[in-house]
C-alpha atoms as a PDB file:
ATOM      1  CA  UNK A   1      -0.867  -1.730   5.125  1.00  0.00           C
ATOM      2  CA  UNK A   2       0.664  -0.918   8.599  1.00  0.00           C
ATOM      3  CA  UNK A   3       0.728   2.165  10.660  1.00  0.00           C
ATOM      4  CA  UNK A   4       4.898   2.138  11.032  1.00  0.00           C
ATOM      5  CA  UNK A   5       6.471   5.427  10.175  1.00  0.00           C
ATOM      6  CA  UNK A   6       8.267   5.158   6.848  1.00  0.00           C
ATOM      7  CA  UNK A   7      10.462   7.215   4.602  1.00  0.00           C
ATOM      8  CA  UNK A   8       8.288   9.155   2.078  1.00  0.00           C
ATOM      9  CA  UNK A   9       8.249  12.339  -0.356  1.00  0.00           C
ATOM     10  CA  UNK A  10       5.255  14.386  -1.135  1.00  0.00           C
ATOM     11  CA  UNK A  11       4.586  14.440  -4.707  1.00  0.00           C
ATOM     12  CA  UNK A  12       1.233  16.022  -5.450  1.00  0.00           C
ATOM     13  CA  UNK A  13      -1.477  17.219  -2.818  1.00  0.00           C
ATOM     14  CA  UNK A  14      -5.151  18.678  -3.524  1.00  0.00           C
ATOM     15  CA  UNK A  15      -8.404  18.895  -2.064  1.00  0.00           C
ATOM     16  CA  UNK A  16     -10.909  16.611  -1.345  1.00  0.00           C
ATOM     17  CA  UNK A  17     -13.730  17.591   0.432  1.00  0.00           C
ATOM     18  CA  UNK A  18     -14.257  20.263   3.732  1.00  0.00           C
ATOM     19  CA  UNK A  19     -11.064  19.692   5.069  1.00  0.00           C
ATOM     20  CA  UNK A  20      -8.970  16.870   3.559  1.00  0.00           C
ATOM     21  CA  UNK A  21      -6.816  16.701   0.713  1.00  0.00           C
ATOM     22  CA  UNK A  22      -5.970  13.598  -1.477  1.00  0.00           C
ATOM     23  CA  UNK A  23      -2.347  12.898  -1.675  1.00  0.00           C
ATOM     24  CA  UNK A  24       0.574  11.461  -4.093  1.00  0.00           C
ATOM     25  CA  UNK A  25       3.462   9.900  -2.524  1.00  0.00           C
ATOM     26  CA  UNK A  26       6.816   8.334  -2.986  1.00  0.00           C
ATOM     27  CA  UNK A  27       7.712   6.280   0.144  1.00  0.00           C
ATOM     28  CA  UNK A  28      10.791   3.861   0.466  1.00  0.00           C
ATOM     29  CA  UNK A  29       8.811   0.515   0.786  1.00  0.00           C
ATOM     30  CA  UNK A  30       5.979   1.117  -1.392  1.00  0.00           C
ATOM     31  CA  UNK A  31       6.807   3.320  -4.109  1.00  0.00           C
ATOM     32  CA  UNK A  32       3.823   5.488  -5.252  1.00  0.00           C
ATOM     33  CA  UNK A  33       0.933   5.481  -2.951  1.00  0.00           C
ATOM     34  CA  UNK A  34      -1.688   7.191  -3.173  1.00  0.00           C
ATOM     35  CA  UNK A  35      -3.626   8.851   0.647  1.00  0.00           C
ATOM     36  CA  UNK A  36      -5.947  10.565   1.894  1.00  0.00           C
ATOM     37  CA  UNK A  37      -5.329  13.168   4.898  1.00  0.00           C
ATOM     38  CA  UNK A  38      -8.349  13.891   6.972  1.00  0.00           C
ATOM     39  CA  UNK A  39      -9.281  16.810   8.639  1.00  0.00           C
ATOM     40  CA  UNK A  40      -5.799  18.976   7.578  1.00  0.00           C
ATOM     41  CA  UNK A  41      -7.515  22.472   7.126  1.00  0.00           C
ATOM     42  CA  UNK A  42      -8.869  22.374  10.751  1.00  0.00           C
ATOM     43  CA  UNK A  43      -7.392  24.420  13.361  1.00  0.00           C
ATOM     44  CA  UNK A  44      -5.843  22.130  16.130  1.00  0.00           C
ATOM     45  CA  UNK A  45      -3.755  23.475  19.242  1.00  0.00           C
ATOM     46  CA  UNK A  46      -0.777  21.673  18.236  1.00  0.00           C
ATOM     47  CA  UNK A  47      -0.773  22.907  14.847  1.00  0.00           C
ATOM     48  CA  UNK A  48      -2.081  20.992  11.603  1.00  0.00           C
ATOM     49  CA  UNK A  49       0.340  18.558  10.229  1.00  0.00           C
ATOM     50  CA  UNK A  50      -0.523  19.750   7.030  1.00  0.00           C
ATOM     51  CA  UNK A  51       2.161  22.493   7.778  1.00  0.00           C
ATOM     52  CA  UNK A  52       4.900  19.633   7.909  1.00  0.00           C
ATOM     53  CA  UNK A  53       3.441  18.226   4.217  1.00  0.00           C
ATOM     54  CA  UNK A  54       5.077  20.094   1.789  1.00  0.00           C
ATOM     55  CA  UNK A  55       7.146  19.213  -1.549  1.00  0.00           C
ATOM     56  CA  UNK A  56      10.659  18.141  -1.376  1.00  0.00           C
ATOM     57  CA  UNK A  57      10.838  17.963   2.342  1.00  0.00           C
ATOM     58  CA  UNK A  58      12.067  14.434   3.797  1.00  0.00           C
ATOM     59  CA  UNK A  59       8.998  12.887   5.892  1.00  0.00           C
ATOM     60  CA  UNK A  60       8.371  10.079   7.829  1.00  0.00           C
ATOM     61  CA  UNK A  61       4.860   9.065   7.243  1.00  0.00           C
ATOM     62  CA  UNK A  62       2.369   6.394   8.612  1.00  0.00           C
ATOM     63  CA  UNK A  63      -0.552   4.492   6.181  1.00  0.00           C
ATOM     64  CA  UNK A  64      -3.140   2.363   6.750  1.00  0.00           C
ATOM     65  CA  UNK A  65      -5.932   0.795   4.788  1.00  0.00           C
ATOM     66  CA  UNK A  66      -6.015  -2.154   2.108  1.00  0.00           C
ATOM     67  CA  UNK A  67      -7.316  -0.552  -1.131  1.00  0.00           C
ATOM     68  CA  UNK A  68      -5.801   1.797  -3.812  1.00  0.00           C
ATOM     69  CA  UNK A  69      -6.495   4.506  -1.701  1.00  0.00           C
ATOM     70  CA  UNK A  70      -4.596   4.532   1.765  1.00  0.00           C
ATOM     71  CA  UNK A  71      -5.311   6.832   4.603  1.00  0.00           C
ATOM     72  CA  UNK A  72      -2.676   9.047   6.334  1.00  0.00           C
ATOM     73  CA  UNK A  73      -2.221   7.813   9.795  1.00  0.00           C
ATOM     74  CA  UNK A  74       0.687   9.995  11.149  1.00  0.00           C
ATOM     75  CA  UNK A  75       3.266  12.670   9.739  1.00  0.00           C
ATOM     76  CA  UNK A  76       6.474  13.651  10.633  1.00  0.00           C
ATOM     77  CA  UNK A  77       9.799  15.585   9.561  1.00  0.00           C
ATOM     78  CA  UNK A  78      12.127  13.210   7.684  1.00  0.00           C
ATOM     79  CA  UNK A  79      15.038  15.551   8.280  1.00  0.00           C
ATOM     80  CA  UNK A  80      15.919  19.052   6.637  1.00  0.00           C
ATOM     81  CA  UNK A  81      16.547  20.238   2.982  1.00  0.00           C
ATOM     82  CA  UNK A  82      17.328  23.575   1.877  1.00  0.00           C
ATOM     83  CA  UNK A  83      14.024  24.992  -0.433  1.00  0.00           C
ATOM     84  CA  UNK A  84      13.689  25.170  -4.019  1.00  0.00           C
ATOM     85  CA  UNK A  85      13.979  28.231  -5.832  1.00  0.00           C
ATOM     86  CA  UNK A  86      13.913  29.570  -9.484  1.00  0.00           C
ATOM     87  CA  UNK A  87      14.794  26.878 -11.792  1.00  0.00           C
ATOM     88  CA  UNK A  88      15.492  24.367  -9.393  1.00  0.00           C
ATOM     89  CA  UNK A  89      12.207  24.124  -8.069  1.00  0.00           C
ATOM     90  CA  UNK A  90      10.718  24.146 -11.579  1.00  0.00           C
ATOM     91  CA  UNK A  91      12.966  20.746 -12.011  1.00  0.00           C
ATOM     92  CA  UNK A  92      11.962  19.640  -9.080  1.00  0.00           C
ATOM     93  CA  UNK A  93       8.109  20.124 -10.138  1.00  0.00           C
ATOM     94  CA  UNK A  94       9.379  18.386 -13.184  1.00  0.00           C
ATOM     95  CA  UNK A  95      10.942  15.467 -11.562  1.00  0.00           C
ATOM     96  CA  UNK A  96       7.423  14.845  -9.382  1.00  0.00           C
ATOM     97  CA  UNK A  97       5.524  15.446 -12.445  1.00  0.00           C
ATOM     98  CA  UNK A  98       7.392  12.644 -14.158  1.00  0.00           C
ATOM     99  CA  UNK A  99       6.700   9.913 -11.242  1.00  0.00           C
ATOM    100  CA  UNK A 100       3.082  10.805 -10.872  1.00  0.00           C
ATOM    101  CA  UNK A 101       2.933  10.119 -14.912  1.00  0.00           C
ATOM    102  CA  UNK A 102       4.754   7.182 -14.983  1.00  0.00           C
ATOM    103  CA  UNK A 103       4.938   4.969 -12.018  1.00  0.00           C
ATOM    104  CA  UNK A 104       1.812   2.678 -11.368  1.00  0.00           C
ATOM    105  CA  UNK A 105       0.726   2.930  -7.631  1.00  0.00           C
ATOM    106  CA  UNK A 106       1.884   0.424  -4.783  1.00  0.00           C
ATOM    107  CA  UNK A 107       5.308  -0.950  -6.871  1.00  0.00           C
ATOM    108  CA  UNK A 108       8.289  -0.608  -4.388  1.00  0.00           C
ATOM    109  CA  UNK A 109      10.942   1.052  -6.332  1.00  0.00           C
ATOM    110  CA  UNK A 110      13.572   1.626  -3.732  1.00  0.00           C
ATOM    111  CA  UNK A 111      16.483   2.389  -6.155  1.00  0.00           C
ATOM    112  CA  UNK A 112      14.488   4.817  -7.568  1.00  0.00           C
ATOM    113  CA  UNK A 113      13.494   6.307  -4.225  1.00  0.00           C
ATOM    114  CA  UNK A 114      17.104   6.976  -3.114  1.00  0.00           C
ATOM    115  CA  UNK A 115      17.604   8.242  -6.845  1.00  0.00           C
ATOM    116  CA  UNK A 116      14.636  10.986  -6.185  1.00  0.00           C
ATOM    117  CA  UNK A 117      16.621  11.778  -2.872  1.00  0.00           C
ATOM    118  CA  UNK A 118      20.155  12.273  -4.665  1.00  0.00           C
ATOM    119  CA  UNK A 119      18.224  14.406  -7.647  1.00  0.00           C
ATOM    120  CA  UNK A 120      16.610  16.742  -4.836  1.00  0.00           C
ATOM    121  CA  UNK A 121      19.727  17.252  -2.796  1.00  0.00           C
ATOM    122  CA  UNK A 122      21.279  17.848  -6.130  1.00  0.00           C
ATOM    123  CA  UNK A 123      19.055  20.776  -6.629  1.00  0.00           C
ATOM    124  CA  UNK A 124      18.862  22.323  -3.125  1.00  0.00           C
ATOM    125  CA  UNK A 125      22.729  22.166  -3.043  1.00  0.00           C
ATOM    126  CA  UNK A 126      22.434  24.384  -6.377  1.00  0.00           C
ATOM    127  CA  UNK A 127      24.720  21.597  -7.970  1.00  0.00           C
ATOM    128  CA  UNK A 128      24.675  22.248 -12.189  1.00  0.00           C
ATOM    129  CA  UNK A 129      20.795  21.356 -12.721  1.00  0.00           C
ATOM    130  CA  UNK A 130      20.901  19.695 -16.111  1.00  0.00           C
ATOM    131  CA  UNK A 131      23.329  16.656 -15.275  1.00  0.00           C
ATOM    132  CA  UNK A 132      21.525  15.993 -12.387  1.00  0.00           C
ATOM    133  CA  UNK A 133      18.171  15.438 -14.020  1.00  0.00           C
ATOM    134  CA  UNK A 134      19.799  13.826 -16.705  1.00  0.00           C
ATOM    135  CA  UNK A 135      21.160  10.968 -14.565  1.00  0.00           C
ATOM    136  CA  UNK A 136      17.341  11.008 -13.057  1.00  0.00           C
ATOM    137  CA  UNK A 137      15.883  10.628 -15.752  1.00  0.00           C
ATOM    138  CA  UNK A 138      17.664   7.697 -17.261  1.00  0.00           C
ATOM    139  CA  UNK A 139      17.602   5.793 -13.506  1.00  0.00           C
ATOM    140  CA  UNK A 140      13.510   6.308 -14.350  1.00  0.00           C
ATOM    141  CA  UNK A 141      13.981   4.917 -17.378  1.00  0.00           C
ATOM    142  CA  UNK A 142      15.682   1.821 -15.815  1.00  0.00           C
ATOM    143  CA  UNK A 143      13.412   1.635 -12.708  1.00  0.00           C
ATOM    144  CA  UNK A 144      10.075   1.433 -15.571  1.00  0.00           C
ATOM    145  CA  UNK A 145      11.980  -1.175 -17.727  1.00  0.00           C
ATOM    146  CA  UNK A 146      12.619   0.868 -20.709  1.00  0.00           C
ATOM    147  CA  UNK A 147      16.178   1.485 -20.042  1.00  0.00           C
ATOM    148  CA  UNK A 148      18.804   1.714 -23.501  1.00  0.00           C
ATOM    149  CA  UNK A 149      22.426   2.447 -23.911  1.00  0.00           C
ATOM    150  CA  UNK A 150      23.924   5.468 -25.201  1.00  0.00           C
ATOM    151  CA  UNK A 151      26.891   3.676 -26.590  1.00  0.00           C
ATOM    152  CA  UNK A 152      24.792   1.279 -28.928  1.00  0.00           C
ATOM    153  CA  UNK A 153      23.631   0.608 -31.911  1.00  0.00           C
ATOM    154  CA  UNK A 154      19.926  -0.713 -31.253  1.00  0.00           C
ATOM    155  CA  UNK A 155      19.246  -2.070 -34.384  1.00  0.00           C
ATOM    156  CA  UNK A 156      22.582  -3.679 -35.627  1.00  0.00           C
ATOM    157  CA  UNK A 157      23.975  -4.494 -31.989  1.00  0.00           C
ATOM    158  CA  UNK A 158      27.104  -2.750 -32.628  1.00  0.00           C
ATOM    159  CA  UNK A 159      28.760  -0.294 -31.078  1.00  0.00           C
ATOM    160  CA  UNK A 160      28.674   3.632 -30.981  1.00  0.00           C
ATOM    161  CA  UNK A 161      31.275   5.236 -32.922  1.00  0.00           C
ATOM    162  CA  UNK A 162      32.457   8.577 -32.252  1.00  0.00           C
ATOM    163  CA  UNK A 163      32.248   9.653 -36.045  1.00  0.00           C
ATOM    164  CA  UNK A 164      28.706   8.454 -36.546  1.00  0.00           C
ATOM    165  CA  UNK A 165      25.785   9.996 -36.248  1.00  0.00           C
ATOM    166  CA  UNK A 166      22.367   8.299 -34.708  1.00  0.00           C
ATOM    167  CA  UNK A 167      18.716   8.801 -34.221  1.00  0.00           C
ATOM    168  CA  UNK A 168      16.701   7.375 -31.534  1.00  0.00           C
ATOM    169  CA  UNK A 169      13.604   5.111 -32.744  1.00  0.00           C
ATOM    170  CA  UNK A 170      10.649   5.013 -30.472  1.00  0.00           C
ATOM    171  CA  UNK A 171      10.418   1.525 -28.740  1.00  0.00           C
ATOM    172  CA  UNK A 172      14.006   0.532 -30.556  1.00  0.00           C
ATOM    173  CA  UNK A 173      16.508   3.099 -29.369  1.00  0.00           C
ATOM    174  CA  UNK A 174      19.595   4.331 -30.783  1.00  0.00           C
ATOM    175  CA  UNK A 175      20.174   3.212 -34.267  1.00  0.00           C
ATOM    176  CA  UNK A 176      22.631   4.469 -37.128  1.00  0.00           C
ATOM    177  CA  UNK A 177      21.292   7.519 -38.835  1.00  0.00           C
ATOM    178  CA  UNK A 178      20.889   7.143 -42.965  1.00  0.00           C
ATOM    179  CA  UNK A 179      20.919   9.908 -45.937  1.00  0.00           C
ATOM    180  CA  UNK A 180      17.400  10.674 -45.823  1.00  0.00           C
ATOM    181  CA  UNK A 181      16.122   9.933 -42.749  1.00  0.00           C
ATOM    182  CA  UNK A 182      13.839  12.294 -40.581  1.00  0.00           C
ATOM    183  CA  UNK A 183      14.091  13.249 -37.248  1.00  0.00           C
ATOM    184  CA  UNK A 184      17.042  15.148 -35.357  1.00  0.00           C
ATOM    185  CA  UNK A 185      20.448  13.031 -35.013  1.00  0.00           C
ATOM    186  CA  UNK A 186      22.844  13.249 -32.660  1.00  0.00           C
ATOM    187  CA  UNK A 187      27.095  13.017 -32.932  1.00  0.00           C
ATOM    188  CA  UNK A 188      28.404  10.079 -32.146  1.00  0.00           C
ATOM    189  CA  UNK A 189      30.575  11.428 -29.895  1.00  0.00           C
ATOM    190  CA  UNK A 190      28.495  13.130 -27.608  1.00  0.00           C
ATOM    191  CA  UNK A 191      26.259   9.862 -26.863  1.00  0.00           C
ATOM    192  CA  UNK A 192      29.103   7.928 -26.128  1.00  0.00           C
ATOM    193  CA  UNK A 193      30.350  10.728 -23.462  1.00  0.00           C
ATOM    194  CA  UNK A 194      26.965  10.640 -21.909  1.00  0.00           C
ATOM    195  CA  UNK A 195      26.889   7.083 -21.856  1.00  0.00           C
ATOM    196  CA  UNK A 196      30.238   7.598 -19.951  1.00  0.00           C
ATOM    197  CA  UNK A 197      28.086   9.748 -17.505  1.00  0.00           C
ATOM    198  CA  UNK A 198      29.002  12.922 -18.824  1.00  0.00           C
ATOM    199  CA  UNK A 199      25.969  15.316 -19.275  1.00  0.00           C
ATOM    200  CA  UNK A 200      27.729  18.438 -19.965  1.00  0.00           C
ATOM    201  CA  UNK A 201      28.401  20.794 -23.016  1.00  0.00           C
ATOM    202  CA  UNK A 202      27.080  19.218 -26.168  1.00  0.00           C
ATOM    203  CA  UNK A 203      26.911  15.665 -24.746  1.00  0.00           C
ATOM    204  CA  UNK A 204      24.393  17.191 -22.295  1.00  0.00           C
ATOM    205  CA  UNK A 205      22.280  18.235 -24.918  1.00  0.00           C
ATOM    206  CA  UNK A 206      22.398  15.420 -27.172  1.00  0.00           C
ATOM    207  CA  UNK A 207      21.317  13.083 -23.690  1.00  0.00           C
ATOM    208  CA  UNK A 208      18.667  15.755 -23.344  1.00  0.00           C
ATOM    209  CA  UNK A 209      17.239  15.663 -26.647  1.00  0.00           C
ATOM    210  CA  UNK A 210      17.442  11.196 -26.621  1.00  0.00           C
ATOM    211  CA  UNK A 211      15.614  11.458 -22.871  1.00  0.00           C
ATOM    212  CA  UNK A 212      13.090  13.520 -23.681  1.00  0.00           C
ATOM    213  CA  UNK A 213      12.035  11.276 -26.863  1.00  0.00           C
ATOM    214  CA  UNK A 214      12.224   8.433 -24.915  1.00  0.00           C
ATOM    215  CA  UNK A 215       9.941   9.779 -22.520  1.00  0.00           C
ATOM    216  CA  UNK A 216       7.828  10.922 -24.405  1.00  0.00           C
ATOM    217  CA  UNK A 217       6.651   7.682 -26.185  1.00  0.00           C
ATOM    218  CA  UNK A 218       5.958   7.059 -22.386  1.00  0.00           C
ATOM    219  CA  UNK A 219       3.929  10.162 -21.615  1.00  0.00           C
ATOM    220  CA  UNK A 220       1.920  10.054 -24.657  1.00  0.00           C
ATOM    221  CA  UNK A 221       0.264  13.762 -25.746  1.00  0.00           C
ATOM    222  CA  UNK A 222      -0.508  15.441 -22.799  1.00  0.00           C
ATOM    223  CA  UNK A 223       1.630  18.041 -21.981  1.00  0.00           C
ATOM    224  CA  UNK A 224       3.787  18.268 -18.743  1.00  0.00           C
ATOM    225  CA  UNK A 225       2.777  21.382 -16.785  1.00  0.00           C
ATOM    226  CA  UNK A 226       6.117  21.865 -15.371  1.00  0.00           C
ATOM    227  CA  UNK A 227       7.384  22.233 -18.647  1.00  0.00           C
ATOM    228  CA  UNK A 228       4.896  24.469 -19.784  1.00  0.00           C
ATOM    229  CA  UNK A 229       6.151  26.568 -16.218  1.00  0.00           C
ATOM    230  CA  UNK A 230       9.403  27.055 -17.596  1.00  0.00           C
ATOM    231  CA  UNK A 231       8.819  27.890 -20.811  1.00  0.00           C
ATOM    232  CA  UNK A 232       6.538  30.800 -19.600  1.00  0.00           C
ATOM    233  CA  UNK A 233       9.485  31.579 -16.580  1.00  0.00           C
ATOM    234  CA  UNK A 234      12.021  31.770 -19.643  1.00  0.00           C
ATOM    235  CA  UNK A 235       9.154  33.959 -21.832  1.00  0.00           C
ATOM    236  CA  UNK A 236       9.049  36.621 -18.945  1.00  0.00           C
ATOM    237  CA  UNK A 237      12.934  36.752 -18.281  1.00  0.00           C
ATOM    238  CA  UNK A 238      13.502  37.178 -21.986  1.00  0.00           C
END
């Protein structure tokens, strides 16, 4: 891998040994890389360019090294984006959580890059939160290969109607709902406006409730942490 500056987000950081810190990032030609960045908690004249890695913010990074684990070669500012705050940076914290689950290291996704850039612009501009993770989410869903469409029926290949009512089947996807079946179903109507690209009201929800099944299945058990965040944000506010 090169030394060329490229387009990248910082998704996760933490320590590894003295001074260094292991790293999780999204860049434009790679996709999910994994780095490490030497020597960051050292004071240095010039200041550390550990200061200029920080969630969210544009960068423009360089990476060398042939195995799984790069090594940061140079850092700077990608541009400016207004900070996170409240609920948007939880989502945000959700969004990275979500690509350092699900997207296998060193497979160039750059749809799903400029997606990542449109969802965090989304939030600094304090644009309505739920539609914009809800368009994320399915573009992830696309961008991993497990994409499905809101206006059909999985099962019978038919579609959506507005008067039905449908369940969404793990590694199937939408399919009629029948007397006696378990799960949560959602209105006809509101899946076909989603799949229209309308996330709000009740259509919102319903897309909501469809994504996070379907994501699921992907995540397995374990527990998102930035989930877990909000709930305990909405626990104190109540």
């Amino acid at each position: 891998m090169r030394e060329t500056l490229q387009p990248a987000y910082l998704l996760h950081r933490r320590p590894y040994r003295e001074s260094s810190q292991l790293l999780e990032l999204l860049t434009a030609e790679y996709g999910r890389v994994g780095a490490v960045a030497r020597g960051l908690r050292r004071r240095s004249r010039g200041g550390s360019p550990g200061a200029l890695l920080q969630p969210f913010a544009p960068l423009l990074v360089g990476l060398t090294g042939r195995g799984e684990l790069k090594t940061l070669a140079g850092v700077e500012t990608g541009g400016g984006l207004a900070p996170l705050r409240g609920d948007a940076l939880l989502s945000g914290l959700y969004v990275n959580e979500l690509l350092v689950r699900l997207l296998h290291r060193d497979d160039p996704q750059p749809a799903l890059f400029a997606s990542y850039a449109t969802v965090l612009a989304a939030l600094a501009d304090a644009e309505p939160i739920e539609p914009a993770l809800r368009r994320f989410e399915c573009e992830l869903l696309e961008a991993l290969g497990y994409a499905f469409a809101f206006d059909r029926d999985a099962r019978e290949g038919t579609a959506v109607t507005a008067t039905g009512r449908y369940l969404f089947e793990p590694g199937v996807g939408l399919c009629a709902w029948r007397p006696g079946a378990g799960g949560t179903s959602f209105a006809g109507a509101d899946l076909l406006r989603a799949a229209a690209g309308d996330f709000t009201g009740s259509a919102g929800k319903a897309a909501k409730g469809v994504l996070r099944s379907a994501l699921g299945e992907l995540l397995g058990e374990r527990p998102l942490r930035s989930r877990q965040l909000f709930l305990r944000r909405r626990e104190r506010a109540d």
